[in-house]
Protein backbone atom coordinates (compact mmCIF):
# COMPACT_ATOMS: atom_id res chain seq x y z
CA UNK A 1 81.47 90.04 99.04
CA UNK A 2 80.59 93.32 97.04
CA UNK A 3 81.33 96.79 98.63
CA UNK A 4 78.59 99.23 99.12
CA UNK A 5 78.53 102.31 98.52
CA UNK A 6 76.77 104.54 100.49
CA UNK A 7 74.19 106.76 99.89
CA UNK A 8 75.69 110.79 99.47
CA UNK A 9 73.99 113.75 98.22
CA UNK A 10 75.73 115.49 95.90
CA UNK A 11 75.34 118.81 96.70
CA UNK A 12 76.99 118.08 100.29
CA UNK A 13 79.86 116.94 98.28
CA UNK A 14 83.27 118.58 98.26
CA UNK A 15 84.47 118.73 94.89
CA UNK A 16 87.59 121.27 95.03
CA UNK A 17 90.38 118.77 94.64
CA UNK A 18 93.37 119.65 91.91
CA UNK A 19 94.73 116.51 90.01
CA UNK A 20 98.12 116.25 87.64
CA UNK A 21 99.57 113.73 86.21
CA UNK A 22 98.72 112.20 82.37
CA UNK A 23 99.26 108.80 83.43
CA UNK A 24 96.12 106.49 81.95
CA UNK A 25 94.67 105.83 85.59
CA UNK A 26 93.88 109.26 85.87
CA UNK A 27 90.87 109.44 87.87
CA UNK A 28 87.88 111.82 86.22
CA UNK A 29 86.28 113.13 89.24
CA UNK A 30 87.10 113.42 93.10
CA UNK A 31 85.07 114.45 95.54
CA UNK A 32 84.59 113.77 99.66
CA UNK A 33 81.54 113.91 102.04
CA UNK A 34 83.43 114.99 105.07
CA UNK A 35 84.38 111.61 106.06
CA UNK A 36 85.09 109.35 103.27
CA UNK A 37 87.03 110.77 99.47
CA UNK A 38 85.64 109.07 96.18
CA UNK A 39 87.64 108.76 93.28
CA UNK A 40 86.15 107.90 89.81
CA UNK A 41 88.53 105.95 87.76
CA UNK A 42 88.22 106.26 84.26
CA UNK A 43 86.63 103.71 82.01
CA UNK A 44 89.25 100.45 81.23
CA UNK A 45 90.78 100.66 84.60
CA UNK A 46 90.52 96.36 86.15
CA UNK A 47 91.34 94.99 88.96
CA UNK A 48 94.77 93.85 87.78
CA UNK A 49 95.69 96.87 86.50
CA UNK A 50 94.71 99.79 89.34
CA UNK A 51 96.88 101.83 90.88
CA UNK A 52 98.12 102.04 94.43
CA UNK A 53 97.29 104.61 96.73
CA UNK A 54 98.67 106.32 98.73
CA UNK A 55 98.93 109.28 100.98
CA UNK A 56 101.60 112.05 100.67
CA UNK A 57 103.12 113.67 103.93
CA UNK A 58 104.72 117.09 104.19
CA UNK A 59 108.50 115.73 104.32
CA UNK A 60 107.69 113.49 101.25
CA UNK A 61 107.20 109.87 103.02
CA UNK A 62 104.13 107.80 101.69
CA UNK A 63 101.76 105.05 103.65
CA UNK A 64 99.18 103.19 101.55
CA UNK A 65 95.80 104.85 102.63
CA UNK A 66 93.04 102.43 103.59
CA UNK A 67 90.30 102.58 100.64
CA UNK A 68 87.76 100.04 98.70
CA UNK A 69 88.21 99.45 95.32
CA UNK A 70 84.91 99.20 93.94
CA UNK A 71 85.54 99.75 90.10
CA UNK A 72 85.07 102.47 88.81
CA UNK A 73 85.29 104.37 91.97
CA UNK A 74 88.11 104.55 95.39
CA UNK A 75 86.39 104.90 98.21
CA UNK A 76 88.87 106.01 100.76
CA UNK A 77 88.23 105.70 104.71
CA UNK A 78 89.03 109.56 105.38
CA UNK A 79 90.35 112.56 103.99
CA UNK A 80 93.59 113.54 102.86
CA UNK A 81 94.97 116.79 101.79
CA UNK A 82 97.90 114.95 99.33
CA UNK A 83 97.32 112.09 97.62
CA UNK A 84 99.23 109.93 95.17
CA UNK A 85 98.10 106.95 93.07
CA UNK A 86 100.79 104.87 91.22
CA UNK A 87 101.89 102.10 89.06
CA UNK A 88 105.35 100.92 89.04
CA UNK A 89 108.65 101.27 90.73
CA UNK A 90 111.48 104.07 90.35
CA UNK A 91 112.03 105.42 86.94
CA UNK A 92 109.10 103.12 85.18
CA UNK A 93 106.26 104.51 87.55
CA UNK A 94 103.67 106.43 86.42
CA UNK A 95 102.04 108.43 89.27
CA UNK A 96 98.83 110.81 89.43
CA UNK A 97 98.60 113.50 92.26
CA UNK A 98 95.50 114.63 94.20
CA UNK A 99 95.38 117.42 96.07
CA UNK A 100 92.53 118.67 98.05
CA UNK A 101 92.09 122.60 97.49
């Protein structure tokens, strides 16, 4: 079964999200509709190789956030204000943060 993606205008988009982090998985755009966030992945991102995600509370616990991986693009169920996406464990992960501005 193949996730849809549904159908968004793009000037109802909001686009104002701040992301750091140089790992490769960086995503290249990030934008939500009010109820769902998209993240575009960039080009030689696979199924094997895509990052976790996860959201980022104020006192610095994480819980995997609910999303479709429909490569290139995250579609997450929601909104989030912090974000994280990761690969690895401890000193050997490489990590991306989104922030919604």
């Amino acid at each position: 079964m193949v996730a849809k993606l549904p159908d968004v205008s793009i000037e109802d988009l909001h686009q104002n999200y701040q992301v750091s982090g140089d790992a490769p998985f960086r995503p290249t755009w990030v934008a939500d509709d009010g109820k769902r966030t998209y993240l575009k992945m960039p080009d030689g991102i696979s199924a094997t190789s895509a990052p976790a995600l996860y959201i980022e509370r104020p006192n610095g616990d994480k819980a995997i956030l609910n999303y479709t991986a429909r490569l290139p693009y995250y579609v997450v169920q929601g909104l989030f204000e912090r974000a994280l996406l990761q690969v690895g464990t401890g000193s050997d992960a490489q990590r991306v943060t989104i922030k919604r501005q």
